[in-house]
N, C-alpha and C. Protein backbone atom coordinates (compact mmCIF):
# COMPACT_ATOMS: atom_id res chain seq x y z
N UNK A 1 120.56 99.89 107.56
CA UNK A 1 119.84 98.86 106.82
C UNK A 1 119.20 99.45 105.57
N UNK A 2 118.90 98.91 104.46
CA UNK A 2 118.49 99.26 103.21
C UNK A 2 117.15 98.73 103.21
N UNK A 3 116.74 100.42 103.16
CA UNK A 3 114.98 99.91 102.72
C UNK A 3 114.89 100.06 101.44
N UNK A 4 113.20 99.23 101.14
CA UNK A 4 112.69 98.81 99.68
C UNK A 4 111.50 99.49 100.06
N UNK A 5 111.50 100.36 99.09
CA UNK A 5 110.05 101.10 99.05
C UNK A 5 108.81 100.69 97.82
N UNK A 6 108.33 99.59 98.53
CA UNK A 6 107.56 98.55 97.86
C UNK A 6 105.83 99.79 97.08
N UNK A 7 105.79 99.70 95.87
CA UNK A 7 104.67 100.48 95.57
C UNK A 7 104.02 99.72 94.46
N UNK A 8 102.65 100.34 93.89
CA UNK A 8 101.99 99.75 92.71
C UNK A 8 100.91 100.02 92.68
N UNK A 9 100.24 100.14 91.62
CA UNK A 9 98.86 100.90 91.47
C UNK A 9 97.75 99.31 91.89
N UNK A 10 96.36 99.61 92.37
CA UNK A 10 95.93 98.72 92.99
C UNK A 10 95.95 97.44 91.47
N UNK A 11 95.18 96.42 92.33
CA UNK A 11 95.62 94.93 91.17
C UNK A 11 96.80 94.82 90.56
N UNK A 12 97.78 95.69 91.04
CA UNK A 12 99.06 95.29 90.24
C UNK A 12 99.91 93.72 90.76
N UNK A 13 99.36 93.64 92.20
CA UNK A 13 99.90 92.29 92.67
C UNK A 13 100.72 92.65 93.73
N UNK A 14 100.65 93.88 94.54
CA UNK A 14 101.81 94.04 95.23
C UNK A 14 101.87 92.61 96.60
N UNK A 15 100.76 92.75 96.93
CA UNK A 15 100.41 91.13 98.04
C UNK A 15 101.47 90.10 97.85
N UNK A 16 101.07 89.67 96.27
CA UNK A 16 101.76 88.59 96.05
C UNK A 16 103.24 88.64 95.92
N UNK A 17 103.84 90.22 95.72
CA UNK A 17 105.29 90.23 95.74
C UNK A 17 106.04 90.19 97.24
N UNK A 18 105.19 90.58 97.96
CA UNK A 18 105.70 90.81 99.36
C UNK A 18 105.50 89.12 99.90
N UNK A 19 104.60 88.20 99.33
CA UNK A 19 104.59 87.29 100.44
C UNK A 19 105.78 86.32 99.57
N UNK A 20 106.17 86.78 98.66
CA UNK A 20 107.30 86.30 97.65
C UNK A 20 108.78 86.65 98.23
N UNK A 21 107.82 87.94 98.71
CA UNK A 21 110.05 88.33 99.70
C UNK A 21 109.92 87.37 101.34
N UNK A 22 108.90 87.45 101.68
CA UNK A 22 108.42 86.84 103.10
C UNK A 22 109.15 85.71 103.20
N UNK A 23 109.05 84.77 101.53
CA UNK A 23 109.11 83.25 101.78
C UNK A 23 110.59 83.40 101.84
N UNK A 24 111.03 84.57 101.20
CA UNK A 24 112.81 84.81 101.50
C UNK A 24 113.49 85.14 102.60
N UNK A 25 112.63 85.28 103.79
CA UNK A 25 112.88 85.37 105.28
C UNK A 25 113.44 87.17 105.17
N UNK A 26 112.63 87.94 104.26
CA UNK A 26 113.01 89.47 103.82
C UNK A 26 111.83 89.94 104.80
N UNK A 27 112.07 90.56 106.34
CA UNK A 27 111.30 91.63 106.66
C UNK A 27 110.09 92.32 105.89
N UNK A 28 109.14 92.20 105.52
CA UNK A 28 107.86 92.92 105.43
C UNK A 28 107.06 94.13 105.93
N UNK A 29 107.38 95.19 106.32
CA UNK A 29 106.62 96.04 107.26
C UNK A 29 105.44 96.69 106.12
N UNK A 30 104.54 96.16 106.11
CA UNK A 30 103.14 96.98 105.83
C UNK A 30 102.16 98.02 105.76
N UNK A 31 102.27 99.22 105.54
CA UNK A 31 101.61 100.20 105.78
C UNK A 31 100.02 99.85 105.44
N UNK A 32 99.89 98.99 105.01
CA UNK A 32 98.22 99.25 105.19
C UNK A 32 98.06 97.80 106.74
N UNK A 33 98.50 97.44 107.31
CA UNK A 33 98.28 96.73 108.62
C UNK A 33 98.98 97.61 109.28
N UNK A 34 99.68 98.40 109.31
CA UNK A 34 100.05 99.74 110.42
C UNK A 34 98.88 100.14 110.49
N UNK A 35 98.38 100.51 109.45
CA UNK A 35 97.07 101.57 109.08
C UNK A 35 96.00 101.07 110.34
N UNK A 36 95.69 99.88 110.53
CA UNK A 36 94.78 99.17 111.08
C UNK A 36 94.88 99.30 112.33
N UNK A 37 96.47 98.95 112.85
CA UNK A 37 97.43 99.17 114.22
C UNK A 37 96.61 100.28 114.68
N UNK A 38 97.46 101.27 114.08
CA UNK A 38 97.07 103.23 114.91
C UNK A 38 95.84 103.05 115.14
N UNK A 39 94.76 102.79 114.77
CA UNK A 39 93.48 103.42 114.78
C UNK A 39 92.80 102.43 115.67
N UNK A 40 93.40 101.42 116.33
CA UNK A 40 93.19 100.92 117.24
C UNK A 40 92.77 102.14 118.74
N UNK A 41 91.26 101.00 119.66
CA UNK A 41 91.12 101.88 121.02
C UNK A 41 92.21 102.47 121.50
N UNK A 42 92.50 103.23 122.19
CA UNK A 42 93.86 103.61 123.19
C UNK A 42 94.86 104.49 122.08
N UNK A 43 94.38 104.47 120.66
CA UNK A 43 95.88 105.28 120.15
C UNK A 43 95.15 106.15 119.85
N UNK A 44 96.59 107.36 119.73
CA UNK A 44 96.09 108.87 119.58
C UNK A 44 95.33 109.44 118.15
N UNK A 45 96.24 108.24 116.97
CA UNK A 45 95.19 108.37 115.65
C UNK A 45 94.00 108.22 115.97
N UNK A 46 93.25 107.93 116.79
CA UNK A 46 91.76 107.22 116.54
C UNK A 46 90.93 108.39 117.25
N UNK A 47 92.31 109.04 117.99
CA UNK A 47 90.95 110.02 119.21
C UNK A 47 91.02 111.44 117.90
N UNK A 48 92.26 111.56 117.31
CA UNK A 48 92.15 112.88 116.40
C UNK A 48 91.36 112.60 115.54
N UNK A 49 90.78 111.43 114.88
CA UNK A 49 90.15 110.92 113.64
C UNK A 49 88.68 111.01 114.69
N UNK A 50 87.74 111.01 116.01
CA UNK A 50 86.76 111.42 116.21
C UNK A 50 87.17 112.59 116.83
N UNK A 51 87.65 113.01 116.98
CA UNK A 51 87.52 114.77 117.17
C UNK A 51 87.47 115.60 116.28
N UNK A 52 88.08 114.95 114.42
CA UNK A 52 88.07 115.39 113.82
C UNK A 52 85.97 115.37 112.64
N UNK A 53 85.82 114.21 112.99
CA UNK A 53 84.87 113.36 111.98
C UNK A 53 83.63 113.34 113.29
N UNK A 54 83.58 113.48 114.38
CA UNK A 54 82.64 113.05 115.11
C UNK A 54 82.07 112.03 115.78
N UNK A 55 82.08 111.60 116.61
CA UNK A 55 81.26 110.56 117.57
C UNK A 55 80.66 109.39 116.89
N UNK A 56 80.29 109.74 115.64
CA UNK A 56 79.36 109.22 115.39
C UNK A 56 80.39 108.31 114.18
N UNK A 57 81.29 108.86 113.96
CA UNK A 57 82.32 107.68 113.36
C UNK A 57 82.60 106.88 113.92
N UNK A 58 82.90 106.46 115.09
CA UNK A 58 83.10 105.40 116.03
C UNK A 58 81.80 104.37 116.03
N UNK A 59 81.92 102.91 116.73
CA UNK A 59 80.76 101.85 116.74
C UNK A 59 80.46 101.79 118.02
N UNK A 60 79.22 101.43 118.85
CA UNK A 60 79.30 101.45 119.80
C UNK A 60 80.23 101.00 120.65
N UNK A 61 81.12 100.29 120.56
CA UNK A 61 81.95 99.45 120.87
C UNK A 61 82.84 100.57 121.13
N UNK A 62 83.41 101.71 120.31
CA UNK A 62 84.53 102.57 121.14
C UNK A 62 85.24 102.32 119.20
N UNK A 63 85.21 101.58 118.41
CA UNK A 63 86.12 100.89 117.39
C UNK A 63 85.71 101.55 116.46
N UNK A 64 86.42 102.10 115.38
CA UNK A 64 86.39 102.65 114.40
C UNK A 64 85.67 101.98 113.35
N UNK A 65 84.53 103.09 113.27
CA UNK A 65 83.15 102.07 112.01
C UNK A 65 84.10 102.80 110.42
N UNK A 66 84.77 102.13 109.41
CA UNK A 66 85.37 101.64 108.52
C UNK A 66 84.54 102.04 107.36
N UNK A 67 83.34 100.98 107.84
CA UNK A 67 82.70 101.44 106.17
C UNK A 67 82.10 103.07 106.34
N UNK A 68 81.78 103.81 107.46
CA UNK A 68 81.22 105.10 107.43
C UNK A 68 82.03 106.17 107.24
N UNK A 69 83.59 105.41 107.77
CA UNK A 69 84.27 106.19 107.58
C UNK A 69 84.82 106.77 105.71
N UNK A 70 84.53 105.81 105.25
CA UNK A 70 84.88 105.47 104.07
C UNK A 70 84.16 106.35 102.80
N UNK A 71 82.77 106.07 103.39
CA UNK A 71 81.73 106.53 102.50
C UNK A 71 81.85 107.98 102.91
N UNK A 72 82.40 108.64 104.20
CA UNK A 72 82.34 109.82 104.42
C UNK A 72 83.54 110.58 103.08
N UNK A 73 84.59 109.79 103.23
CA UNK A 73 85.49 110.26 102.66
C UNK A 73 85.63 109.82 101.10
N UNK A 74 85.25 108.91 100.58
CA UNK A 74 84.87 108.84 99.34
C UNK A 74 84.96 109.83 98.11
N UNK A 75 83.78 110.72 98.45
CA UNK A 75 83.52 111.58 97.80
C UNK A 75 83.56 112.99 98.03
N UNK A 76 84.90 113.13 99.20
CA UNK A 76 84.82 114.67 99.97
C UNK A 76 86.80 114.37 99.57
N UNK A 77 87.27 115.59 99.00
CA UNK A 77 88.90 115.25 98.92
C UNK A 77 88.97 116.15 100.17
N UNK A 78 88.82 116.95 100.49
CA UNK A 78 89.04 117.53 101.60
C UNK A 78 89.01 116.95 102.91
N UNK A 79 87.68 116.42 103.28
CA UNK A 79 87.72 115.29 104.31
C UNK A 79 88.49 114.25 104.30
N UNK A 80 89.17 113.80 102.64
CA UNK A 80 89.93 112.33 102.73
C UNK A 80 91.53 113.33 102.86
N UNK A 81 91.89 114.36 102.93
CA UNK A 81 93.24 115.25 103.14
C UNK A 81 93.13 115.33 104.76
N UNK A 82 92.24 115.28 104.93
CA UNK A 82 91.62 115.59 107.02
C UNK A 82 92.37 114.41 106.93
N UNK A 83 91.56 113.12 106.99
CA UNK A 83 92.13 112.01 107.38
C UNK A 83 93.56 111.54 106.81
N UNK A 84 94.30 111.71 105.93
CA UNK A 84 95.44 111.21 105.44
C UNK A 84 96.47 112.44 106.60
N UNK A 85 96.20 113.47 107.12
CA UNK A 85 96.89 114.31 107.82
C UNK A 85 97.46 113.68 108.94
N UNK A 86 96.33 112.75 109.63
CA UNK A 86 96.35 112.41 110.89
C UNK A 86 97.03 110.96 110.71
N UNK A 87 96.37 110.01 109.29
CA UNK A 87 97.09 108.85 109.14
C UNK A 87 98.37 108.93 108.83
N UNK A 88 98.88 109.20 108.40
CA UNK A 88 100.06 109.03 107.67
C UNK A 88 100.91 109.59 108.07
N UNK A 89 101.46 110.45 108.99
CA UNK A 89 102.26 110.97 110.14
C UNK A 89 102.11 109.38 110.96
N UNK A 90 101.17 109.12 111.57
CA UNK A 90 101.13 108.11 112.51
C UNK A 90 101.30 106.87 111.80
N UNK A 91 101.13 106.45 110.67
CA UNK A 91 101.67 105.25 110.47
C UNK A 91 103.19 105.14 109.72
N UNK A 92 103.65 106.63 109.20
CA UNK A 92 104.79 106.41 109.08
C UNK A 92 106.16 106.21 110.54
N UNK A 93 105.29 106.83 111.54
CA UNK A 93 106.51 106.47 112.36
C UNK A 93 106.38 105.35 113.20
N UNK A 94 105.33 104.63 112.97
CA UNK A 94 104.94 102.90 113.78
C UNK A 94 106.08 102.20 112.60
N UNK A 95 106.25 102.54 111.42
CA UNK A 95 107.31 101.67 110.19
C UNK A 95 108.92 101.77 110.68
N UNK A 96 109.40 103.29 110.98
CA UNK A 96 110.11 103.36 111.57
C UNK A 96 110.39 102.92 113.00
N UNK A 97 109.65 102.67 114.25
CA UNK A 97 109.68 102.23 114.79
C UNK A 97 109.86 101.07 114.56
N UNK A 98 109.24 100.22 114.25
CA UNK A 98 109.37 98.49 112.98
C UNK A 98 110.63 98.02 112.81
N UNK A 99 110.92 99.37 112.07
CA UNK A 99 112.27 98.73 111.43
C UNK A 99 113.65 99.04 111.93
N UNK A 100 113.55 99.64 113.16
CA UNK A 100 114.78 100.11 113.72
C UNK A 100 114.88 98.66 114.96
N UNK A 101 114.14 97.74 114.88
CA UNK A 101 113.95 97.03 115.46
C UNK A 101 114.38 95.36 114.52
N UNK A 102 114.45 95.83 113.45
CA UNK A 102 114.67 94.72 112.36
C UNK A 102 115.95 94.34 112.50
N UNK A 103 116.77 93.37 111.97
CA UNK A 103 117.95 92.12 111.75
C UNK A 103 118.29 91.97 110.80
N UNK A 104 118.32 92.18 110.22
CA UNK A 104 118.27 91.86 108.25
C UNK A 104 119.12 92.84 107.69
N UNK A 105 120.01 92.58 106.42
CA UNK A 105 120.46 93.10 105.44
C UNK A 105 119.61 94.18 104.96
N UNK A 106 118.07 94.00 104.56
CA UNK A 106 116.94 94.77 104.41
C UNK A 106 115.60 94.52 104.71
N UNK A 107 115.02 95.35 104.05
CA UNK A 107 113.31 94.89 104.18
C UNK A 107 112.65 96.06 103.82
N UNK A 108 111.16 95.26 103.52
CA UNK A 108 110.83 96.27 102.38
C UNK A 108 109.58 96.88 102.76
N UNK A 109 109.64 97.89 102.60
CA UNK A 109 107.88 98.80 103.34
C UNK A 109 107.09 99.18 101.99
N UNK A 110 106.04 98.09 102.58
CA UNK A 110 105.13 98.03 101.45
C UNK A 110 103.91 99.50 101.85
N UNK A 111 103.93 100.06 100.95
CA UNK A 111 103.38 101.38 100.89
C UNK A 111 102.21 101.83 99.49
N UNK A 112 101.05 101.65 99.46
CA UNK A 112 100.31 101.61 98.61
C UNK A 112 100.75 103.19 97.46
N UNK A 113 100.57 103.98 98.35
CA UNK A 113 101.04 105.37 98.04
C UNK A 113 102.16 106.22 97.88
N UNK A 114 103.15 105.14 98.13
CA UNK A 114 104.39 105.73 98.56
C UNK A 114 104.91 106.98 97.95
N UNK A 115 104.57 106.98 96.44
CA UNK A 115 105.14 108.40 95.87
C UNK A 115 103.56 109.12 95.45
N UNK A 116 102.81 108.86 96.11
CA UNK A 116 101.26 109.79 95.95
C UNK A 116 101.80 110.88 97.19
N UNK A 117 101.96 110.27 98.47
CA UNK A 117 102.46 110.74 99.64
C UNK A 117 103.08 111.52 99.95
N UNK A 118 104.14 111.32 98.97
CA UNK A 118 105.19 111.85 98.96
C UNK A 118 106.19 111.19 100.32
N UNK A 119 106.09 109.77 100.18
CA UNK A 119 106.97 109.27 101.30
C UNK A 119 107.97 108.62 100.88
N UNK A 120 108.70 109.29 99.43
CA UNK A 120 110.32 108.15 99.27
C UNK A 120 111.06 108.47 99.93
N UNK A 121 111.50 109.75 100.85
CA UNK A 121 112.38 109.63 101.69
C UNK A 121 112.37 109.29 102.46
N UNK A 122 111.51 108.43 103.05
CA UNK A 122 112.17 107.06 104.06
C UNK A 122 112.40 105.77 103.39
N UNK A 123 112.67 105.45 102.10
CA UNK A 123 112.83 104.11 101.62
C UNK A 123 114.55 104.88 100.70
N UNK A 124 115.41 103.79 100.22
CA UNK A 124 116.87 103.93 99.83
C UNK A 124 116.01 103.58 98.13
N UNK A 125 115.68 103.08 97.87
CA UNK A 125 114.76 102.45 96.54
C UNK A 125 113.51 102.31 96.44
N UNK A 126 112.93 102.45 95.20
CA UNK A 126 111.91 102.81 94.90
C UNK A 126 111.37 101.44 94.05
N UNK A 127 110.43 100.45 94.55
CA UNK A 127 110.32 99.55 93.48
C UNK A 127 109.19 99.33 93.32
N UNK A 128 108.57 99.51 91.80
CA UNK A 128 106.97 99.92 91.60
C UNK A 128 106.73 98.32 91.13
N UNK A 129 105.52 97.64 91.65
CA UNK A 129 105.26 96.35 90.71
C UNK A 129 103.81 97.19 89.81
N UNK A 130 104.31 96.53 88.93
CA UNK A 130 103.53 97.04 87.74
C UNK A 130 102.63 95.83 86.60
N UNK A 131 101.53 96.44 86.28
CA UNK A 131 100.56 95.24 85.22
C UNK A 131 100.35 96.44 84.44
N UNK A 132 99.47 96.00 83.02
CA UNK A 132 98.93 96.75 82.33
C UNK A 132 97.06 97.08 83.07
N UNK A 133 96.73 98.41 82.69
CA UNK A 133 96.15 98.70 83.31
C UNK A 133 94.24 97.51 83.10
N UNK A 134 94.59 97.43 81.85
CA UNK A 134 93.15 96.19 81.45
C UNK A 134 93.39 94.89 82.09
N UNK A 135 94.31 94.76 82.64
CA UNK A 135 94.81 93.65 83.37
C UNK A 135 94.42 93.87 84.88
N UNK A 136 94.53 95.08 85.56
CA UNK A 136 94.20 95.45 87.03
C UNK A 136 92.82 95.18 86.93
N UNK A 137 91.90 96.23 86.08
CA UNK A 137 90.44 95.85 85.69
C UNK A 137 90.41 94.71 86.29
N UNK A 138 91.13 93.76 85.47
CA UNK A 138 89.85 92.74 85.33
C UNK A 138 90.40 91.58 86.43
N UNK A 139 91.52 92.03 87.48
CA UNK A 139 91.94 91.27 88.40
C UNK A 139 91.04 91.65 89.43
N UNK A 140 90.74 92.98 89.53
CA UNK A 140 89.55 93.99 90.50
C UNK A 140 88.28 93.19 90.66
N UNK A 141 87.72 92.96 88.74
CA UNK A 141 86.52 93.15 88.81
C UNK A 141 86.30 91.23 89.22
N UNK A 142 87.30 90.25 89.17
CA UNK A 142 87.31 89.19 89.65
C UNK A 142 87.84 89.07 91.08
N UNK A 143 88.35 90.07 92.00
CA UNK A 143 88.72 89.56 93.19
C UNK A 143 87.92 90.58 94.43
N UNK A 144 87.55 91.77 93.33
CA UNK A 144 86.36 92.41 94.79
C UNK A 144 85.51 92.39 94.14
N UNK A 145 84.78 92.17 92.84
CA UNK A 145 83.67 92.49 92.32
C UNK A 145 83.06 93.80 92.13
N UNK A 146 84.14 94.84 91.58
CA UNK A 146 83.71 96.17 91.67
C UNK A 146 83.47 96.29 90.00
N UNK A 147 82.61 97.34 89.85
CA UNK A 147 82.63 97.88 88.79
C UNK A 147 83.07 98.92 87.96
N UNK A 148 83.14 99.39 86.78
CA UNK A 148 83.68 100.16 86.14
C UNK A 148 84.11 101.23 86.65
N UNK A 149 82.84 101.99 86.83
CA UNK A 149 82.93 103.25 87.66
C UNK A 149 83.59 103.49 89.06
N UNK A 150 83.14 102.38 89.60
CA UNK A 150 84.20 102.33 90.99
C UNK A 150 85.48 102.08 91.16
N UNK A 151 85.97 100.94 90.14
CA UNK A 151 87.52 101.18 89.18
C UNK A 151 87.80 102.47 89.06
N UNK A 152 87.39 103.55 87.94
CA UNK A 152 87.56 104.02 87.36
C UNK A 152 87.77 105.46 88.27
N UNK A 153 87.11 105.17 89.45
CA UNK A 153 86.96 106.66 90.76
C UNK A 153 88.54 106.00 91.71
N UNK A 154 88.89 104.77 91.96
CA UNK A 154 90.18 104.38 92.19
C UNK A 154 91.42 104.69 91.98
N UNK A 155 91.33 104.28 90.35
CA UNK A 155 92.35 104.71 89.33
C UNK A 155 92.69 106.26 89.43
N UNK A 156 91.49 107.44 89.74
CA UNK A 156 91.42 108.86 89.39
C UNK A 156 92.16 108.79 90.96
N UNK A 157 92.25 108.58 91.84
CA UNK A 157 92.77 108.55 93.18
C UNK A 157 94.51 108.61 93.30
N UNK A 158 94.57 107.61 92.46
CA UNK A 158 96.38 107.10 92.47
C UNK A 158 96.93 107.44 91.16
N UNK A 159 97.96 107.82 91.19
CA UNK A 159 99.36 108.21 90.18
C UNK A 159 98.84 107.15 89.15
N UNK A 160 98.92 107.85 87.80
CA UNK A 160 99.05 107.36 86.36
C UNK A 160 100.24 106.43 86.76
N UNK A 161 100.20 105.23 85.70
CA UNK A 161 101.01 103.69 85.65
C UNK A 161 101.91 104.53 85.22
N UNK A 162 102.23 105.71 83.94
CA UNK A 162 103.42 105.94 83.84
C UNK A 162 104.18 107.06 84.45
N UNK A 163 103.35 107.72 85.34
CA UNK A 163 104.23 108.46 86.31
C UNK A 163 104.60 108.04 87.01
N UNK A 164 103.90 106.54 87.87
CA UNK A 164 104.25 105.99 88.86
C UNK A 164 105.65 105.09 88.09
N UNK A 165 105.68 104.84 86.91
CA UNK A 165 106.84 104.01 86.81
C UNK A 165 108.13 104.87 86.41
N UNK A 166 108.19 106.34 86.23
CA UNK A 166 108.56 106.86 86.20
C UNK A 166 109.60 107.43 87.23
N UNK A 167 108.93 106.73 88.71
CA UNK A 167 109.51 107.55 89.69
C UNK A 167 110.86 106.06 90.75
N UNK A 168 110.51 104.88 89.40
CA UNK A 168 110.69 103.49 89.98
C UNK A 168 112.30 103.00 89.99
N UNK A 169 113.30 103.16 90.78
CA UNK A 169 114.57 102.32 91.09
C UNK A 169 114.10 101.15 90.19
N UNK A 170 113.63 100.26 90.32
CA UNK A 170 113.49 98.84 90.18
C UNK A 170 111.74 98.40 89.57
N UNK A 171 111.43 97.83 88.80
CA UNK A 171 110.19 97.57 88.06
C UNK A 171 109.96 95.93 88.15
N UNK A 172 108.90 95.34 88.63
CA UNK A 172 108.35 93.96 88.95
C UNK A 172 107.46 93.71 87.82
N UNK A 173 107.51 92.84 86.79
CA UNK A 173 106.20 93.00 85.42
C UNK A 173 105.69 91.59 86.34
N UNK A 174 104.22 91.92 86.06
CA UNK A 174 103.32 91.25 86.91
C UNK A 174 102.16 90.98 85.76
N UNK A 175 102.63 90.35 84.93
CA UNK A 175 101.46 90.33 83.68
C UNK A 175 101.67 88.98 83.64
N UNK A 176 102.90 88.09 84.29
CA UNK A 176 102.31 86.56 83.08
C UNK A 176 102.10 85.67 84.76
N UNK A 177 102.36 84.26 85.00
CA UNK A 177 102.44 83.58 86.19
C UNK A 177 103.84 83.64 87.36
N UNK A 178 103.08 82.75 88.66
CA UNK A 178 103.56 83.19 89.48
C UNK A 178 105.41 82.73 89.26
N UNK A 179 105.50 82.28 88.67
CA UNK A 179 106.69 81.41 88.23
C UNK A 179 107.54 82.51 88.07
N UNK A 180 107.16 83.25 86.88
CA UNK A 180 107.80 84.64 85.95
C UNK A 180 107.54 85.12 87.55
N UNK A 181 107.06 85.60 88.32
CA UNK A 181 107.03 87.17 89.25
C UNK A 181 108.06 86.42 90.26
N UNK A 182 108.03 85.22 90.59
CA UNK A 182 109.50 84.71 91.70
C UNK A 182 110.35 84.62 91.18
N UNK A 183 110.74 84.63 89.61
CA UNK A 183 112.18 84.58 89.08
C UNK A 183 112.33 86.53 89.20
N UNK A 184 111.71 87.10 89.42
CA UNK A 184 112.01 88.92 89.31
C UNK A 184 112.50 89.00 91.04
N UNK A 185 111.82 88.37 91.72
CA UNK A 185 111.62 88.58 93.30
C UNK A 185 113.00 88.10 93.93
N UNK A 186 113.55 86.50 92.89
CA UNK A 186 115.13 85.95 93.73
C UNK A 186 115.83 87.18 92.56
N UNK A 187 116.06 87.55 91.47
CA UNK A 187 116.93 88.54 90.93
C UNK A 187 116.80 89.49 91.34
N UNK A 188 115.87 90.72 92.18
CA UNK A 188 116.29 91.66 93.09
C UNK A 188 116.66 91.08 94.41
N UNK A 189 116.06 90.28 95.19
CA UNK A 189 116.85 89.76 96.29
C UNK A 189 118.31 89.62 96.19
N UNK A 190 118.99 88.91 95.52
CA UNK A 190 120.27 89.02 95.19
C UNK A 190 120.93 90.46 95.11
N UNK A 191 120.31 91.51 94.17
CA UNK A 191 120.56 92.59 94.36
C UNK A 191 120.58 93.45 94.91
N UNK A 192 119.70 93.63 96.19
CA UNK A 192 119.45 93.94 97.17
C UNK A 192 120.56 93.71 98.00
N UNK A 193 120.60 92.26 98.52
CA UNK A 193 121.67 92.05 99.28
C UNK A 193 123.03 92.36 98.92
N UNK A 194 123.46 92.12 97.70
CA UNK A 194 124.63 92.88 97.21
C UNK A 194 124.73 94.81 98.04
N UNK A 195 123.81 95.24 97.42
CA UNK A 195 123.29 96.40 97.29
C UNK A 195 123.59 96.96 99.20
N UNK A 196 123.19 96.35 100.32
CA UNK A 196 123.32 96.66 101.85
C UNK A 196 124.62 96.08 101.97
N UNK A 197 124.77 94.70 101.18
CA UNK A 197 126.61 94.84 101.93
C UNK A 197 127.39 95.95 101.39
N UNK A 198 127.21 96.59 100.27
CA UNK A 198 127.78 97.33 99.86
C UNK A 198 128.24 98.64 100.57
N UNK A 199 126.23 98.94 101.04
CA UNK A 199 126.19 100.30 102.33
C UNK A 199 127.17 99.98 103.33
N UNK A 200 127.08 98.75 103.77
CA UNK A 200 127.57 98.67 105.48
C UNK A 200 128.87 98.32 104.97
N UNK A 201 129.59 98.07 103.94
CA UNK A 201 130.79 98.35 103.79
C UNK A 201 131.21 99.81 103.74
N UNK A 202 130.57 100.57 102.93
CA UNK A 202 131.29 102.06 102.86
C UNK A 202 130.37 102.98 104.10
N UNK A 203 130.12 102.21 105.26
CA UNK A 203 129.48 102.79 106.25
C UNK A 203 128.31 103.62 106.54
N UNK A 204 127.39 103.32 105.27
CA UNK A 204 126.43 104.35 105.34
C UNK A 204 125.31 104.47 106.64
């Protein structure tokens, strides 16, 4: 099956491209709702993430406290390399698991980080949705209410717009309405599907 290695720097719109392949009956697997999955009571991410971070990361409840975890890692790269060690091993193979389970021609694993990660070798294509960056601003500063600086500590987090488009099979422009981003979404669909009959013809 042909994966889509769905990426984009934050406010670029990736949400809205995926629920755009969804309405195309195109498989979805999510890495940031995996993310949520693992760290669930009972899984092994959650017991290495307090053995690693302490007791005191957890809520009384046994459930992973989110915002402490957050603020711990924020401003520590070392502590946020602790935690991406333990995540991202474990939510890349809940995707694979996912998708070896899938029906479809393809489907596309939406991956915030995908080439921060260094995780294109599990996707066949690379497709970055992309805005201009005064455009993410000000989609940010209207849909979480963050500010400059907290933008601006985000942005320093994830791949430059033009390295990240640099590394892109396929490019989504996400600058005008939703109209323009579903006429990009049925012209790779089409291509796509071309694209897996093609594999499962020459047997890949």
């Amino acid at each position: 099956m042909l994966i889509i290695g769905l990426t984009g720097g934050i406010g670029s719109g990736k949400s809205a491209v995926c629920a755009l392949f969804s309405e195309l009956d195109v498989p979805v697997i999510d890495a940031d709702v995996i993310a949520r999955l693992v760290v669930e009571p009972g899984q092994p991410a959650l017991e290495q993430i307090r053995a690693t971070f302490g007791d005191e990361i957890l809520t009384p409840d046994g459930l992973l406290d989110r915002a402490r975890l957050r603020a711990l890692i924020f401003a520590n790269p070392a502590k946020r390399k602790q935690l991406e060690a333990i995540l991202h091993p474990a939510i890349r193979r809940e995707m694979l698991i996912q998708a070896a389970q899938v029906q479809a021609p393809y489907c596309v694993f939406a991956i915030p980080l995908l080439i921060e990660v260094g995780q294109t070798d599990m996707v066949d294509r690379v497709l970055v949705v992309d805005a201009p960056d005064a455009l993410r601003r000000q989609r940010l500063k209207q849909r979480d209410g963050l500010d400059d600086a907290q933008i601006d500590a985000i942005f320093a987090a994830q791949l430059e717009r033009i390295a990240r488009l640099a590394q892109a099979d396929d490019i989504i422009h996400n600058a005008a309405d939703l109209a323009h981003l579903r006429a990009q979404v049925l012209d790779l669909h089409d291509c796509y599907l071309k694209l897996a009959q093609l594999e499962k013809f020459q047997g890949k």
